[in-house]
N, C-alpha and C. Protein backbone atom coordinates (compact mmCIF):
# COMPACT_ATOMS: atom_id res chain seq x y z
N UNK A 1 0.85 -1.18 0.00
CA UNK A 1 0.00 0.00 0.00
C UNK A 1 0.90 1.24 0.00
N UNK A 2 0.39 2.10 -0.80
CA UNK A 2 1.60 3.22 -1.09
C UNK A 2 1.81 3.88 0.33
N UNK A 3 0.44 4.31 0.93
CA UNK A 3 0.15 4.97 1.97
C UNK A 3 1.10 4.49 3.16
N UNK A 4 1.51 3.55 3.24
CA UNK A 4 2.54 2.65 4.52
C UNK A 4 3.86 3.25 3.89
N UNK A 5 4.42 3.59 3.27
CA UNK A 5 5.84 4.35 2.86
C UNK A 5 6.25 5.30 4.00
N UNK A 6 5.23 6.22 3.44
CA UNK A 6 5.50 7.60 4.52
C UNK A 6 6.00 7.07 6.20
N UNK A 7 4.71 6.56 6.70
CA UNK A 7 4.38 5.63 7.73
C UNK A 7 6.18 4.84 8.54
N UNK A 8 6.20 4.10 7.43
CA UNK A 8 7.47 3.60 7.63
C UNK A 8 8.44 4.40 7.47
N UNK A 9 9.12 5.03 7.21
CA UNK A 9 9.71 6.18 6.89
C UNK A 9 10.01 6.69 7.98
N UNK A 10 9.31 7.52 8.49
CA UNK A 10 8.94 8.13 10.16
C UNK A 10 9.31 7.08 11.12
N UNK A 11 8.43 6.09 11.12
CA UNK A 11 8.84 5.32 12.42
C UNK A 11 10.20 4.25 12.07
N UNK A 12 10.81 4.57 10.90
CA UNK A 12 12.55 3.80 11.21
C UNK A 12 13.39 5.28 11.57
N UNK A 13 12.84 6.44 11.34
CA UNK A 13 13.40 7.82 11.95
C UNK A 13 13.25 7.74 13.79
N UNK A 14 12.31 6.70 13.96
CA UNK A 14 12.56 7.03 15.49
C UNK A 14 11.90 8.42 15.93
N UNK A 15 10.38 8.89 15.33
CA UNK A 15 9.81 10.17 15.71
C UNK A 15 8.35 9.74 15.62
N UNK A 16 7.83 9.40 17.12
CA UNK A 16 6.71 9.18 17.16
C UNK A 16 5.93 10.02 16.80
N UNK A 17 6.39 11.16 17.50
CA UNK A 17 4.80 11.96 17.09
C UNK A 17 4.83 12.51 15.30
N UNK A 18 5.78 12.41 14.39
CA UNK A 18 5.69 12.71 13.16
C UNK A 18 5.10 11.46 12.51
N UNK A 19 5.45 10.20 13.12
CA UNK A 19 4.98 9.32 12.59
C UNK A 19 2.99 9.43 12.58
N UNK A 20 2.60 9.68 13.73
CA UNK A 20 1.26 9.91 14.26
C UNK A 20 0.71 10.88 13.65
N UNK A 21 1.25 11.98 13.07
CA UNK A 21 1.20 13.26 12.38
C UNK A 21 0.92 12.68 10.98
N UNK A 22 2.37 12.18 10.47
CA UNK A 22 1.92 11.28 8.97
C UNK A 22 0.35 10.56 8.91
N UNK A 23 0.12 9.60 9.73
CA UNK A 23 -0.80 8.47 10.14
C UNK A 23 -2.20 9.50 9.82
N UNK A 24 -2.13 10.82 10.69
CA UNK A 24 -3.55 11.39 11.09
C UNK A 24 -3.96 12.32 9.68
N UNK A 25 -2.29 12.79 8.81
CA UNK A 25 -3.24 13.33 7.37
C UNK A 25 -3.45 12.52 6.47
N UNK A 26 -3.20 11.00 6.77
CA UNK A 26 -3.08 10.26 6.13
C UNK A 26 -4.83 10.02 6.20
N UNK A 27 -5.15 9.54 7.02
CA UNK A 27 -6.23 8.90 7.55
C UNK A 27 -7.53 10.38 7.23
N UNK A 28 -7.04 11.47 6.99
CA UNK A 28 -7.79 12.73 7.23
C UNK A 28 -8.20 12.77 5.52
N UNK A 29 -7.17 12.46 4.52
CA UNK A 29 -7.09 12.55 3.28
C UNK A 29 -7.87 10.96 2.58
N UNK A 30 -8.38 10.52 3.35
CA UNK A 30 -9.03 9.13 2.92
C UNK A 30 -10.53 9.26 1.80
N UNK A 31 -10.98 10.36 2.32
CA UNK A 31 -12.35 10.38 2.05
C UNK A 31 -12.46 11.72 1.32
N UNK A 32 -11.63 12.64 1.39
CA UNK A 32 -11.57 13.59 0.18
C UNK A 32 -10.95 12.79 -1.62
N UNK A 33 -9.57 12.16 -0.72
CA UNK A 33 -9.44 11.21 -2.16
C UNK A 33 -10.33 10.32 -2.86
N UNK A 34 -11.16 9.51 -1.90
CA UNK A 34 -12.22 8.88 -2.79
C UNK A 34 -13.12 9.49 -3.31
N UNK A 35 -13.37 10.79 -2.95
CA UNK A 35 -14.45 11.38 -3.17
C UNK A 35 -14.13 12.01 -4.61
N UNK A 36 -13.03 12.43 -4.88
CA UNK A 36 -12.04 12.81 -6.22
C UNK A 36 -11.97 11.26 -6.95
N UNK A 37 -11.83 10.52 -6.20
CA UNK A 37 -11.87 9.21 -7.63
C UNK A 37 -13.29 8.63 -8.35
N UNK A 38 -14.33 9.12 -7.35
CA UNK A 38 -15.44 8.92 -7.77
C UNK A 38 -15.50 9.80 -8.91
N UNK A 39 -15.84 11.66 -8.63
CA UNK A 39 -16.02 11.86 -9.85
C UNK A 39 -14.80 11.73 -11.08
N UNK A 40 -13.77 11.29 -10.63
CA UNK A 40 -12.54 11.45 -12.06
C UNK A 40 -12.12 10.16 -12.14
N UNK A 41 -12.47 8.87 -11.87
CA UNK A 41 -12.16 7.90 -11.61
C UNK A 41 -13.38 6.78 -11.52
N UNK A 42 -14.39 6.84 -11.56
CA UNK A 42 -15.12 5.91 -11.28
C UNK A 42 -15.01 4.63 -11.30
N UNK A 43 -14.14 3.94 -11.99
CA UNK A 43 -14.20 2.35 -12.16
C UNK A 43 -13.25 2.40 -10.76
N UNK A 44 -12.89 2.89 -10.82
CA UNK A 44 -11.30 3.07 -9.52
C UNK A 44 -12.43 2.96 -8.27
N UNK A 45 -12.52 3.71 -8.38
CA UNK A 45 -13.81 3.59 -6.89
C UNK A 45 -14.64 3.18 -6.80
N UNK A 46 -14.96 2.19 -8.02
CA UNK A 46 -15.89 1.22 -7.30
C UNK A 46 -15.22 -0.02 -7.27
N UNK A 47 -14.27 -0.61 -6.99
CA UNK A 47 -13.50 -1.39 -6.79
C UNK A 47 -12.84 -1.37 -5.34
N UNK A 48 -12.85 0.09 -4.83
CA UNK A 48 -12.45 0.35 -3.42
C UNK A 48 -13.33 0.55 -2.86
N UNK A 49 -14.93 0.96 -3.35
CA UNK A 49 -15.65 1.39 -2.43
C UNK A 49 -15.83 0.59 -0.90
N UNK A 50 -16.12 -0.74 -1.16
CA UNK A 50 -16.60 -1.26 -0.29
C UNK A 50 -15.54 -1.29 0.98
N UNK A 51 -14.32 -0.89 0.49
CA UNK A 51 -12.91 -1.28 1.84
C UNK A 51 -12.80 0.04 1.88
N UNK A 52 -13.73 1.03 1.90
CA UNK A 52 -12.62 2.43 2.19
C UNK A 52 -12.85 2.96 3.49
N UNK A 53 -14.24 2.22 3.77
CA UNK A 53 -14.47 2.63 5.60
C UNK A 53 -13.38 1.54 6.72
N UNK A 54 -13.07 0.83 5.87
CA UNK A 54 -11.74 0.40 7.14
C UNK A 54 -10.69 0.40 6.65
N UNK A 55 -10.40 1.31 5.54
CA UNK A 55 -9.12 1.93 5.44
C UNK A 55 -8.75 2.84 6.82
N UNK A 56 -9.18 3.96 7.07
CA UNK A 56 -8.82 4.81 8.04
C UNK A 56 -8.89 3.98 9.74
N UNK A 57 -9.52 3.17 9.95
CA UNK A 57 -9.57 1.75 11.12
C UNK A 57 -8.04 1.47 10.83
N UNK A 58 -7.29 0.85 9.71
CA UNK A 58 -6.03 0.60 9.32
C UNK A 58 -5.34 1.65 9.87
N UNK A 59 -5.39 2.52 9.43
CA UNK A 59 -4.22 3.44 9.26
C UNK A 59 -4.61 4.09 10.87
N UNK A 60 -5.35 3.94 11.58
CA UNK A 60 -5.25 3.92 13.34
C UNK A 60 -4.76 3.36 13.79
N UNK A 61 -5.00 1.99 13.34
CA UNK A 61 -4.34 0.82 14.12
C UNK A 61 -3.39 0.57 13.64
N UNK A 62 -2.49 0.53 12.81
CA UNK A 62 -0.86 0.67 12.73
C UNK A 62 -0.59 1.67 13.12
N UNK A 63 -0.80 3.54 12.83
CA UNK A 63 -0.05 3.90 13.83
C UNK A 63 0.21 3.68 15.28
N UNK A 64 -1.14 3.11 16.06
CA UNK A 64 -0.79 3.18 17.19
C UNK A 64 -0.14 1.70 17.49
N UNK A 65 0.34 0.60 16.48
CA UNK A 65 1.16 -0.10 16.81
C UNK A 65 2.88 0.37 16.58
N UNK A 66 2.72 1.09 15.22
CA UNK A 66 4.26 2.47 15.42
C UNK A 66 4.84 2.69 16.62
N UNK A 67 3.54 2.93 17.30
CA UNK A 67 3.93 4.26 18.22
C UNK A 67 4.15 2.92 19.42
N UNK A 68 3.72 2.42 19.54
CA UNK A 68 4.31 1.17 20.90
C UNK A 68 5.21 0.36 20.73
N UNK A 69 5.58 -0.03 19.03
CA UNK A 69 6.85 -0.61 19.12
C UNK A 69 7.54 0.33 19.22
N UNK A 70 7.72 1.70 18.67
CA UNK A 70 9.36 2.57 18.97
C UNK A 70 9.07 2.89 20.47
N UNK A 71 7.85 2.87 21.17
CA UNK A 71 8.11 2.76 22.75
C UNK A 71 9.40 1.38 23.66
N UNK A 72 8.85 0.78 22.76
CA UNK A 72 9.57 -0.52 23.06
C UNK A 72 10.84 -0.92 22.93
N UNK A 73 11.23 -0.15 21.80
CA UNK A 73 12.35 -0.08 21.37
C UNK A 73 13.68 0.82 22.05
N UNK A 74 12.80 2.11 22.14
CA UNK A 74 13.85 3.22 22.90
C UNK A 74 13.86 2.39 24.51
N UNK A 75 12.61 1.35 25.13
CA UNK A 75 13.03 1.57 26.33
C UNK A 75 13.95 -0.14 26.18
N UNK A 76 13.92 -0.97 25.29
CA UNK A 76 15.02 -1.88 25.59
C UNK A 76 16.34 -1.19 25.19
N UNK A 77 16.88 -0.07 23.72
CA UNK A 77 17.39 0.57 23.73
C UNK A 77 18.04 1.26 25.10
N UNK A 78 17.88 1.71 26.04
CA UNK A 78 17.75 2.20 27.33
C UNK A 78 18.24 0.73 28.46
N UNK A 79 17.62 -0.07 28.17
CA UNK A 79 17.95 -1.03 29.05
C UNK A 79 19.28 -1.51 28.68
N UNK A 80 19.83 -1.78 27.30
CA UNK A 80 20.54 -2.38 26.93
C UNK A 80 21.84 -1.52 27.87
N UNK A 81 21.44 -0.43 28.25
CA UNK A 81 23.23 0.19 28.23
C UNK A 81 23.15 0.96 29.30
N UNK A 82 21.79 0.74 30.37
CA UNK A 82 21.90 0.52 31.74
C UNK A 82 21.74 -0.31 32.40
N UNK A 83 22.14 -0.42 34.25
CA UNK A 83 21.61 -1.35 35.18
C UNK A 83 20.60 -0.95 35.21
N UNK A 84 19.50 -2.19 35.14
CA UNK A 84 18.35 -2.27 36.11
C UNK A 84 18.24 -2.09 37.56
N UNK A 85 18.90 -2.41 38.35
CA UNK A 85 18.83 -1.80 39.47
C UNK A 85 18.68 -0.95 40.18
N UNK A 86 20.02 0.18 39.50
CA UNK A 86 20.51 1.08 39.92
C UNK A 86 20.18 2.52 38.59
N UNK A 87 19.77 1.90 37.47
CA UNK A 87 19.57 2.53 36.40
C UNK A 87 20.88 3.44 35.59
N UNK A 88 21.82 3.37 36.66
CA UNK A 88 23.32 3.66 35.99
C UNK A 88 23.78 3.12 34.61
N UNK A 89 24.66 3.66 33.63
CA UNK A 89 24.98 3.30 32.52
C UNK A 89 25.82 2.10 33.18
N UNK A 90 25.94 0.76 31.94
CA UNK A 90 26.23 -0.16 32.27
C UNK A 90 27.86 -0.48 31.32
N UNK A 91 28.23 -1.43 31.59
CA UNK A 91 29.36 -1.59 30.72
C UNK A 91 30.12 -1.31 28.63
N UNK A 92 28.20 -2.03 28.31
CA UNK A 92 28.19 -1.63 27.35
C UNK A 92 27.93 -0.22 26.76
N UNK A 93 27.46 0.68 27.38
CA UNK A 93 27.26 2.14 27.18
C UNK A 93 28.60 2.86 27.59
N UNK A 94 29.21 1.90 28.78
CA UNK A 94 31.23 2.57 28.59
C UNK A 94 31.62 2.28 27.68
N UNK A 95 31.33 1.17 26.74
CA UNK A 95 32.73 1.02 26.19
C UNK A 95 32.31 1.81 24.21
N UNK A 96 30.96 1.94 24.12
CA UNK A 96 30.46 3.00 23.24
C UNK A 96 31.20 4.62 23.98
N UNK A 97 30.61 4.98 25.02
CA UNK A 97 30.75 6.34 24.98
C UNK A 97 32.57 6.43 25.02
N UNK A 98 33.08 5.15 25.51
CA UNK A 98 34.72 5.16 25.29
C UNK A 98 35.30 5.31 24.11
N UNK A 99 34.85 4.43 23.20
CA UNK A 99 34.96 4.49 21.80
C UNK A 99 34.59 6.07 21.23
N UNK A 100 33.56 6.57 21.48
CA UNK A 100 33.40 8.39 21.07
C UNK A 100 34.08 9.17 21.36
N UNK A 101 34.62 8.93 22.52
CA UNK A 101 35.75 10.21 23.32
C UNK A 101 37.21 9.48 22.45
N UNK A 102 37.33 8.83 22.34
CA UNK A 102 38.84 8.45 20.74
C UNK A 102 38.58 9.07 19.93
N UNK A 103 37.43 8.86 19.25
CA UNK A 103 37.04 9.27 17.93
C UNK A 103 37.28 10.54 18.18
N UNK A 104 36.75 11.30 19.07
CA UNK A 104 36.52 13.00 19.17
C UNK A 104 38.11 13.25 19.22
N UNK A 105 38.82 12.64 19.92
CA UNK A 105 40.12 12.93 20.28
C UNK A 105 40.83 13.05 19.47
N UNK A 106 41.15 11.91 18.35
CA UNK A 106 41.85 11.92 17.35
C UNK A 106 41.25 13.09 16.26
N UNK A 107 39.89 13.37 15.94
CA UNK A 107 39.27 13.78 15.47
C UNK A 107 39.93 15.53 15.65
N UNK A 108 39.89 15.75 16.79
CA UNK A 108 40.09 17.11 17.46
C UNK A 108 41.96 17.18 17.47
N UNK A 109 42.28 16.13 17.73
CA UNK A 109 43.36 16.58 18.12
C UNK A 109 44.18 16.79 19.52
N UNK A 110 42.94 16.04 20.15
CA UNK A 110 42.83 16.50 21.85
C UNK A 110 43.04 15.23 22.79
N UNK A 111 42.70 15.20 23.72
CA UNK A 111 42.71 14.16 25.07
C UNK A 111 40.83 14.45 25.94
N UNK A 112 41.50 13.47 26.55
CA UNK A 112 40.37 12.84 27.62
C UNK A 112 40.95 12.62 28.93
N UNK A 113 40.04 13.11 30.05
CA UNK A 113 40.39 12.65 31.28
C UNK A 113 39.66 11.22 31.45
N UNK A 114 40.15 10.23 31.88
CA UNK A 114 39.49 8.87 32.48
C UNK A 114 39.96 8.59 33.66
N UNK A 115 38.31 8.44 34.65
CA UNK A 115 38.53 8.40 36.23
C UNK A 115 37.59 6.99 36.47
N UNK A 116 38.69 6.35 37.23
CA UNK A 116 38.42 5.14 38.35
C UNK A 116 37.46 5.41 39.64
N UNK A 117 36.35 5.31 39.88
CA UNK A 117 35.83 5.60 41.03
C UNK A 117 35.79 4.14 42.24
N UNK A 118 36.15 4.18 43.14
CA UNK A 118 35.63 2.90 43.81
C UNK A 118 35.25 3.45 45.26
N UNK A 119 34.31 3.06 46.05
CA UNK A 119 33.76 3.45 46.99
C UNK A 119 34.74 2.64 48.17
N UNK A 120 34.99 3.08 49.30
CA UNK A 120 36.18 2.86 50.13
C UNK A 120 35.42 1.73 50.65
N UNK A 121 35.86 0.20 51.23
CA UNK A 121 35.05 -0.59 52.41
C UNK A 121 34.07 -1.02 51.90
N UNK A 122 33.46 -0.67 50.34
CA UNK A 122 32.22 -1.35 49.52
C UNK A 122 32.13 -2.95 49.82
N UNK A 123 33.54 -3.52 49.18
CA UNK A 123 33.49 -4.96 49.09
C UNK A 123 32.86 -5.52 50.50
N UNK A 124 33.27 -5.18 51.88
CA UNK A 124 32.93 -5.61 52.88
C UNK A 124 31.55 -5.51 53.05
N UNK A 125 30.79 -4.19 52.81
CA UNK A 125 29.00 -4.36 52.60
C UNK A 125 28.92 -5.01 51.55
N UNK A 126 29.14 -4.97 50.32
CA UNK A 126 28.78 -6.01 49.26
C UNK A 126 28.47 -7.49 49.92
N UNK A 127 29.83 -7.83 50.17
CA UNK A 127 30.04 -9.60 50.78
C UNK A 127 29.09 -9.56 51.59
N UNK A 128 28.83 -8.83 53.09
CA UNK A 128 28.15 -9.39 53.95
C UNK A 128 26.72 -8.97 53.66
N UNK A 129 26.03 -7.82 52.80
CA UNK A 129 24.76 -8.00 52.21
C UNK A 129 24.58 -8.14 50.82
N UNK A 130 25.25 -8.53 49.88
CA UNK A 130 24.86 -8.75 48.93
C UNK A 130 23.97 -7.84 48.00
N UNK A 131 22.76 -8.78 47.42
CA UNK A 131 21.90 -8.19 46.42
C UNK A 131 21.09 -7.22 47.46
N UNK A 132 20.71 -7.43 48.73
CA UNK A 132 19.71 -7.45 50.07
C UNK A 132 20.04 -5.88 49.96
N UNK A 133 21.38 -5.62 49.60
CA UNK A 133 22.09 -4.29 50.17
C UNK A 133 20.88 -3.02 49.91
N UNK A 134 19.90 -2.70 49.06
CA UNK A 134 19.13 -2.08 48.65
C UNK A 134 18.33 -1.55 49.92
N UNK A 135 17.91 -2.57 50.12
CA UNK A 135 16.71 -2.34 51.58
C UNK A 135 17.25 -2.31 52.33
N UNK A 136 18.59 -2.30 53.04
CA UNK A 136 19.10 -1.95 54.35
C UNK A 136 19.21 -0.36 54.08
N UNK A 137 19.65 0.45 52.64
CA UNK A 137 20.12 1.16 52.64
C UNK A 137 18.90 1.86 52.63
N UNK A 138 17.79 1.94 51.81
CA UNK A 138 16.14 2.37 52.00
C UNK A 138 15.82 2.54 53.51
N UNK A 139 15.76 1.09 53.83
CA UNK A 139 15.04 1.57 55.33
C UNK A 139 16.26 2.14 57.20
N UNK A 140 17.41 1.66 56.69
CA UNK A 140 17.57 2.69 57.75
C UNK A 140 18.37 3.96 57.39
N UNK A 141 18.38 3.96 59.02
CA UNK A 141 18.82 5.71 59.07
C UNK A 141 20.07 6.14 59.16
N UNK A 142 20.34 7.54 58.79
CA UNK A 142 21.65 7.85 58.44
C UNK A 142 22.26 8.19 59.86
N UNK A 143 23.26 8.92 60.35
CA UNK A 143 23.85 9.59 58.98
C UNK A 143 25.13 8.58 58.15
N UNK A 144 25.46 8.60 56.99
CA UNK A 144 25.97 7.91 56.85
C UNK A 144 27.33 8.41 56.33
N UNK A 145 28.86 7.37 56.51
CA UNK A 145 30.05 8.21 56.10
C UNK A 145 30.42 7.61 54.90
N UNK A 146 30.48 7.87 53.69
CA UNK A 146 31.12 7.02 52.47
C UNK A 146 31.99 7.91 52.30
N UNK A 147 33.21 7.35 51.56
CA UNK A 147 34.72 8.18 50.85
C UNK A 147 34.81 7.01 49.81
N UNK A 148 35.41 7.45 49.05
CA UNK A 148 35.90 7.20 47.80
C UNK A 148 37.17 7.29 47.06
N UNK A 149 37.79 6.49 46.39
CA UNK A 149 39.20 6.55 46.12
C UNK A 149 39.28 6.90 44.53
N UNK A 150 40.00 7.92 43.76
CA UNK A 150 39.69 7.82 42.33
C UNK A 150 41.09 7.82 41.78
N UNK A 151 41.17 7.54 40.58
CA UNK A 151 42.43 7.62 39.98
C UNK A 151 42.18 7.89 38.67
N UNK A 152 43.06 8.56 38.05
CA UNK A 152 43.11 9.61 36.94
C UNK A 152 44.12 9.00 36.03
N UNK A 153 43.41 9.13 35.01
CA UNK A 153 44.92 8.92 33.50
C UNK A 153 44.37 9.76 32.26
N UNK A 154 45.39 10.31 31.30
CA UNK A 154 44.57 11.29 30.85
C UNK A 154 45.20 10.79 29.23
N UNK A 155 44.43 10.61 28.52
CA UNK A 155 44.01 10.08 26.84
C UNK A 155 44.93 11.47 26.43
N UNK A 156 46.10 10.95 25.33
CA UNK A 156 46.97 10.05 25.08
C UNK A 156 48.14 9.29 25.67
N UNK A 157 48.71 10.97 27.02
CA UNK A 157 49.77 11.19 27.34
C UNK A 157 49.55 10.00 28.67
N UNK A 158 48.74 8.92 28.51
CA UNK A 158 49.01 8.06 29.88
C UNK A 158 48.58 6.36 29.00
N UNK A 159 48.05 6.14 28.24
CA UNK A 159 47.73 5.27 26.96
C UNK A 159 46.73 5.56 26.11
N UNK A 160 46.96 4.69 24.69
CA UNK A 160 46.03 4.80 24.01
C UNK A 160 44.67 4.09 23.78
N UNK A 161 44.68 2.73 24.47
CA UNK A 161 43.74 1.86 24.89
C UNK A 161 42.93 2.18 26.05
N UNK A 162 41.65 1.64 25.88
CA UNK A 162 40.72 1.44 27.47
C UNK A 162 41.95 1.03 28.33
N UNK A 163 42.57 -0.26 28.05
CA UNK A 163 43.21 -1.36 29.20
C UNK A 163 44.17 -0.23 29.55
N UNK A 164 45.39 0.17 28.83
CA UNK A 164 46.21 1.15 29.05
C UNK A 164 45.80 1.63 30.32
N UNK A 165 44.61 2.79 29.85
CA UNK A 165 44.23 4.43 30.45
C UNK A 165 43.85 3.63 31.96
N UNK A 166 42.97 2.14 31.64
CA UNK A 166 42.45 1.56 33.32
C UNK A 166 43.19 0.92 33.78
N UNK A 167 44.55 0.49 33.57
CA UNK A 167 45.63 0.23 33.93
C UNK A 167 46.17 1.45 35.00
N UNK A 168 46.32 2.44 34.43
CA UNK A 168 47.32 3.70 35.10
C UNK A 168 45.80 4.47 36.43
N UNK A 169 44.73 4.63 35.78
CA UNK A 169 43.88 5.00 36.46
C UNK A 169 43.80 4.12 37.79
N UNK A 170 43.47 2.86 37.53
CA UNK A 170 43.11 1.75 39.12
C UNK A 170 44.89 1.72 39.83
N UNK A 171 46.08 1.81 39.05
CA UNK A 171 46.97 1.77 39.91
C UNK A 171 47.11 3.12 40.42
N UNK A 172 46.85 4.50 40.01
CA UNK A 172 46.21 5.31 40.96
C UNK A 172 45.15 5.82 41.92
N UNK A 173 44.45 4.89 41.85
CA UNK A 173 43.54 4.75 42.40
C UNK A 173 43.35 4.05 43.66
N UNK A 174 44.54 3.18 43.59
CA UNK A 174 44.74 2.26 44.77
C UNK A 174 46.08 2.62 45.73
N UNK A 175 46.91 3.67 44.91
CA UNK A 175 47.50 4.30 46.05
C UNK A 175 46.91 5.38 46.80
N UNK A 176 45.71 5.94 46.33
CA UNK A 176 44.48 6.74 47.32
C UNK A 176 44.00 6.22 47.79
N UNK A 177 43.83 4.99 47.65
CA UNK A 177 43.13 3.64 48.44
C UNK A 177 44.14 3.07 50.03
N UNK A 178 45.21 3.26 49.50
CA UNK A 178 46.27 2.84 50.55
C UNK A 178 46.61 3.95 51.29
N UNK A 179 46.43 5.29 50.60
CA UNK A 179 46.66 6.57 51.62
C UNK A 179 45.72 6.80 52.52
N UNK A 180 44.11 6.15 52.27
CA UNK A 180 43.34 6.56 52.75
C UNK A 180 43.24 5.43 54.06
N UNK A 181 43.53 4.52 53.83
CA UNK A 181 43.64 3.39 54.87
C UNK A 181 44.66 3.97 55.87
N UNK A 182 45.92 4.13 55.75
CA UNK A 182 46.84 4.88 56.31
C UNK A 182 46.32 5.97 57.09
N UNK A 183 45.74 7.20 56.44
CA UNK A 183 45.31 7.99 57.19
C UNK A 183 43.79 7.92 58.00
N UNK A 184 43.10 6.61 58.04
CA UNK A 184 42.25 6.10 58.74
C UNK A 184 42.45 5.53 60.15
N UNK A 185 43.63 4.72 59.64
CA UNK A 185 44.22 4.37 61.09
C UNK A 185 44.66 5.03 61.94
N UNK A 186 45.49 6.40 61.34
CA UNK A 186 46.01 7.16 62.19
C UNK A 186 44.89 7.98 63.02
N UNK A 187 43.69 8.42 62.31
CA UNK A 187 42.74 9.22 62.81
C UNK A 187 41.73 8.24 63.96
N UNK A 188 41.85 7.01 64.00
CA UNK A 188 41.72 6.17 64.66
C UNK A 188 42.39 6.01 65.94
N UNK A 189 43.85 6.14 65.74
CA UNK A 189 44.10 5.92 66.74
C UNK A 189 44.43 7.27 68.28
N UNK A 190 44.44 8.35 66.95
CA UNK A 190 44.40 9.41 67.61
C UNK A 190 42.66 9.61 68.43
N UNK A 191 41.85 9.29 67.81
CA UNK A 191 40.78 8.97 68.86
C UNK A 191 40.99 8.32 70.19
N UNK A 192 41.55 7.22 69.72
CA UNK A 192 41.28 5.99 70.53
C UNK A 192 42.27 6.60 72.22
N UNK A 193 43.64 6.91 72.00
CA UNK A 193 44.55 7.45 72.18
C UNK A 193 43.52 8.87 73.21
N UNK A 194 43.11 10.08 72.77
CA UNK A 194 42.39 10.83 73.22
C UNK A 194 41.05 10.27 74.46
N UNK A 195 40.50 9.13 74.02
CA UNK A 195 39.54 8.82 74.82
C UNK A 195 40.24 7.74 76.18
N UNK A 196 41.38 7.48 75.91
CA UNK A 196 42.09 6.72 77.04
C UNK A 196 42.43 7.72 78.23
N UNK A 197 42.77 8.86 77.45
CA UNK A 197 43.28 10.03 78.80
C UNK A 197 42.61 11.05 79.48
């Protein structure tokens, strides 16, 4: 059907509401056109007459199947390259948006900062709550102390690879990790030390 071109067109563009827009002058132009093939056309329209009242039924009901598959699409799109959990971008959306910041780089002529984040003492809540960790953190109360250790490498002048740049980043990252342990203990013991005397 010629009329499904447009239709399709729009919804492989990924634009619902133009697609719905197409669909509604589509569906609007149904009955002025037959009405033009009757008088300039007659054999033409009487060959369509009898299907032209669920032509525009058609052209409703595919757009609004358009419009729920590209719903469907943008939100597995979306899923694909976040956690569910946490709704954070996931591995595969790093190693795309990694791949863009090269391209731009070489492209430009330029660099990239790339940072290691790891939350200090995580692994120890991880291990002892696991997946559970959600609802301890929901239902009780704060206040709560998190720190964080990061490490920095900067696109070209530290490598040219992911592995490279997370190579130099996590081994800086883990001597903030070891400074911070260091200066934990000490602030520890200077407590501990203070409350004895």
């Amino acid at each position: 059907m010629p009329m499904a071109c447009p239709v399709a067109y729009f919804f492989l563009r990924q634009t619902p509401k133009l697609t719905m827009g197409v669909v509604f002058i589509l569906w609007g132009l149904v009955f002025p056109v037959y009405s033009l093939l009757i008088l300039h056309a007659p054999a033409i329209s009487a060959h369509i007459g009898a299907e032209i009242w669920n032509l525009p039924k058609f052209l409703a009901a595919a757009s609004m199947m358009l419009v729920l598959l590209e719903e469907r699409i943008s939100l597995a799109t979306h899923l694909a390259g976040h956690d569910t959990l946490t709704g954070l971008p996931n591995r595969r959306l790093y190693a795309d948006r990694f791949e863009q910041a090269v391209a731009q780089a070489i492209r430009d002529n330029g660099g990239f900062g790339f940072l290691v984040i790891d939350l200090n003492r995580f692994k120890q809540v991880n291990d002892a709550l696991g997946q559970s960790l959600e609802a301890p953190i929901l239902i009780a109360e704060g206040p709560y102390h998190v720190s964080a250790s990061v490490g920095a490498a900067v696109y070209p002048a530290d490598g040219l690879s992911e592995s490279q740049l997370h190579a130099v980043a996590d081994e800086r990252m883990y001597a903030g990790k070891e400074q911070h342990r260091i200066e934990s203990a000490r602030h520890e013991q200077a407590i501990n030390h203070s409350n004895r005397a």
